[in-house]
C-alpha atoms as a PDB file:
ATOM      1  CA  UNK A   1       0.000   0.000   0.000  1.00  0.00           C
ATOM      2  CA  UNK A   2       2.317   2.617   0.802  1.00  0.00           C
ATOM      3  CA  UNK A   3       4.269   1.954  -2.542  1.00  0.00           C
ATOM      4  CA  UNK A   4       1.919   4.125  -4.157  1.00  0.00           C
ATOM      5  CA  UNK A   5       1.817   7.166  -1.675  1.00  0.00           C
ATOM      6  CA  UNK A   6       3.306   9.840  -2.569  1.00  0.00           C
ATOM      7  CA  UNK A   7       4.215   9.263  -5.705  1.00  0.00           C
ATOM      8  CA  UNK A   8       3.243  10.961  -8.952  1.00  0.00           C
ATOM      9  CA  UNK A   9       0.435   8.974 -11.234  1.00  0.00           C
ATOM     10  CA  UNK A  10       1.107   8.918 -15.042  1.00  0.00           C
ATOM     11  CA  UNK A  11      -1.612   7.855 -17.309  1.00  0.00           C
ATOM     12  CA  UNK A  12       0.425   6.636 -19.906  1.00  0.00           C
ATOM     13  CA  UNK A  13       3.304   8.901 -20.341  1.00  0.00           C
ATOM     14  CA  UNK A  14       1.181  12.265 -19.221  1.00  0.00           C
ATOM     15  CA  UNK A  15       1.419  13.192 -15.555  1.00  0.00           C
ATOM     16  CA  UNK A  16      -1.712  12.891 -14.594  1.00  0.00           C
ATOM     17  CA  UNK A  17      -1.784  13.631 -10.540  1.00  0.00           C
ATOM     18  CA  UNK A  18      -0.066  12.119  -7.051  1.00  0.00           C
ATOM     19  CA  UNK A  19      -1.168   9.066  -5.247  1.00  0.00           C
ATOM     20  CA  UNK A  20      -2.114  10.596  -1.604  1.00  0.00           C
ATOM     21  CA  UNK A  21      -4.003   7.310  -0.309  1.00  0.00           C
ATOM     22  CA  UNK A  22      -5.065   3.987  -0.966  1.00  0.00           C
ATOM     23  CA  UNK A  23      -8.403   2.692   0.255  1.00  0.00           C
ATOM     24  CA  UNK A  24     -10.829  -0.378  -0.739  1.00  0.00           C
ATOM     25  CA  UNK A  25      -9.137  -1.681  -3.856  1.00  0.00           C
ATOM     26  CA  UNK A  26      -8.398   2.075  -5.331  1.00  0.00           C
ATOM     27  CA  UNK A  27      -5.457   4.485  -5.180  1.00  0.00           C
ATOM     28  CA  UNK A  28      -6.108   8.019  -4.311  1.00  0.00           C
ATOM     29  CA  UNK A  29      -4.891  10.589  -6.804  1.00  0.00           C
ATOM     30  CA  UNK A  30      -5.359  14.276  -6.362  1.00  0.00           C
ATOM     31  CA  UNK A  31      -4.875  16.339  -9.313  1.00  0.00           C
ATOM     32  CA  UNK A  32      -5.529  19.995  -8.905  1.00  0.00           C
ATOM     33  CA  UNK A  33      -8.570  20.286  -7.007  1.00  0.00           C
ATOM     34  CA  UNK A  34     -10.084  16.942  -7.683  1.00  0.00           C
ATOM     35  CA  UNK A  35      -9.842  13.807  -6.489  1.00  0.00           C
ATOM     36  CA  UNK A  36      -9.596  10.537  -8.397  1.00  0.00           C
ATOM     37  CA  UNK A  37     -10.754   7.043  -6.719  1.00  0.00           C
ATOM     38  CA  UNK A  38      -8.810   4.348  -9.206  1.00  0.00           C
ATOM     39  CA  UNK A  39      -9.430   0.786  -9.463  1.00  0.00           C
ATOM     40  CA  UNK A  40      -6.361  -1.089  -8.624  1.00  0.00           C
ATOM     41  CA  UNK A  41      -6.396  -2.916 -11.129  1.00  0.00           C
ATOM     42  CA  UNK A  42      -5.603  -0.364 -13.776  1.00  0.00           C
ATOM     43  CA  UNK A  43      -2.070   0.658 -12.383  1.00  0.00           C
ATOM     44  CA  UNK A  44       0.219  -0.865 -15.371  1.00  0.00           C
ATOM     45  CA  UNK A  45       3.540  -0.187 -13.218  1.00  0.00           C
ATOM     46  CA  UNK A  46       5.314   1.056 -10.083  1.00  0.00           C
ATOM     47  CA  UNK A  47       8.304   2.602 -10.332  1.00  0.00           C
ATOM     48  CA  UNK A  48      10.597   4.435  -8.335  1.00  0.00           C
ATOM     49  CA  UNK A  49       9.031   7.560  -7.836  1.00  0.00           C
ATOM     50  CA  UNK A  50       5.862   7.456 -10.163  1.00  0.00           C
ATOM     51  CA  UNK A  51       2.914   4.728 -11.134  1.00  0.00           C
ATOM     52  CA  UNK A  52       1.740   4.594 -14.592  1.00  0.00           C
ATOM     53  CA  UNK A  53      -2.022   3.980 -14.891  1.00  0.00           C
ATOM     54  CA  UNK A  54      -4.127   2.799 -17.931  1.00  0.00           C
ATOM     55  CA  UNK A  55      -6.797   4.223 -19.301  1.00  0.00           C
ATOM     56  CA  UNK A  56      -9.871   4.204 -17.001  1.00  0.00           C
ATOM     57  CA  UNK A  57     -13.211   6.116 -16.234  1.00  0.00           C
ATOM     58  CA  UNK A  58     -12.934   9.029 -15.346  1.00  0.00           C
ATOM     59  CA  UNK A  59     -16.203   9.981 -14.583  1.00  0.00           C
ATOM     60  CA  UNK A  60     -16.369   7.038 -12.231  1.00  0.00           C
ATOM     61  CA  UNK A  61     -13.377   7.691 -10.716  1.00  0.00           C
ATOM     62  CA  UNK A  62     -13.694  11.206  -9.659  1.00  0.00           C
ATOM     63  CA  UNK A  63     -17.573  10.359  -8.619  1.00  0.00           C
ATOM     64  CA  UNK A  64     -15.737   7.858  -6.345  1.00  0.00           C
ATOM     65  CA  UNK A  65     -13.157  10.409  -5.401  1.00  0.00           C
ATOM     66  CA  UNK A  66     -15.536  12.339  -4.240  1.00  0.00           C
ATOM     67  CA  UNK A  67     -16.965  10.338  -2.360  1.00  0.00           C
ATOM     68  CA  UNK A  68     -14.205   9.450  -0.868  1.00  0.00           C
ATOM     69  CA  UNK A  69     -12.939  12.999   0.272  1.00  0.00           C
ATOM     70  CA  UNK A  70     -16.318  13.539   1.858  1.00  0.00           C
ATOM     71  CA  UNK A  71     -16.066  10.097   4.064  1.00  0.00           C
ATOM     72  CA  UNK A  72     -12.322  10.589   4.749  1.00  0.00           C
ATOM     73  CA  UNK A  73     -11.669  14.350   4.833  1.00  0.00           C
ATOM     74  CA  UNK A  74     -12.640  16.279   8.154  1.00  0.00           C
ATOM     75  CA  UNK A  75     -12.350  20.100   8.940  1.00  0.00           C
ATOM     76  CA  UNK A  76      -9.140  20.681  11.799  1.00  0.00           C
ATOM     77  CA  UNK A  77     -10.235  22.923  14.423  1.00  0.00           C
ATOM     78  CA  UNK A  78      -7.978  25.549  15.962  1.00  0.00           C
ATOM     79  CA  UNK A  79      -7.705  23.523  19.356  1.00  0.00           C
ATOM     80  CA  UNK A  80      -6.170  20.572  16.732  1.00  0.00           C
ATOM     81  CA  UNK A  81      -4.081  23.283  14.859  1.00  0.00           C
ATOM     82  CA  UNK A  82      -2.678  24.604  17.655  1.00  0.00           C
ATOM     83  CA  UNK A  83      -2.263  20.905  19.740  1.00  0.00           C
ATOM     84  CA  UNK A  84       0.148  20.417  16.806  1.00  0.00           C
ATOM     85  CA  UNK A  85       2.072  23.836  16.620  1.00  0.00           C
ATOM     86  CA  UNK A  86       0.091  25.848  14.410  1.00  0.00           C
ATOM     87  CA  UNK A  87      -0.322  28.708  16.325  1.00  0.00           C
ATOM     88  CA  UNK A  88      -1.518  32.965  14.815  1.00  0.00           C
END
C-alpha cells in the first residue's frame, strides 16, 4: 500500500496527478482540485518515484473520489491546529 503514496500517477506517459491514499481496492490521486478514486487494477507499473495507470473512467473515478474525500476528509479545528504547533 504505501508503494503508491506519494508518488506521482502517469496515465500513460502524461502526468496525470499524485497518489495521496489507498483505500478499498483504489489508489487516491489528487490532481488539482479533484480527487480521483482508481481501481487497482488499472495501475500498469510502479516505479521508483511514479505509477503509470491505464486508461480508465474518469467519470467514475472522480464520482468515487468524491466520495471518498467527503467520508475521509474532516475540517481541523484551531484547538487541533494549535495541539500540533500551528499557532496565529
Amino acid at each position: 500500500m504505501h508503494e503508491f503514496v506519494c508518488k506521482f500517477v502517469y496515465l500513460g506517459e502524461k502526468e496525470f496527478g499524485e497518489c495521496i491514499d489507498v483505500d478499498n481496492g483504489k489508489i487516491i490521486v489528487k490532481f488539482r482540485d479533484k480527487f480521483y478514486a482508481v481501481p487497482m487494477d488499472k495501475v500498469e507499473r510502479v516505479e521508483r518515484d511514479r505509477v503509470i495507470l491505464r486508461e480508465f473512467d474518469k467519470r467514475k473515478a472522480e464520482k468515487d473520489g468524491t466520495k471518498w474525500i467527503e467520508e475521509k476528509s474532516k475540517p481541523v479545528t484551531l484547538e487541533e491546529l494549535k495541539k500540533y504547533g500551528f499557532e496565529d
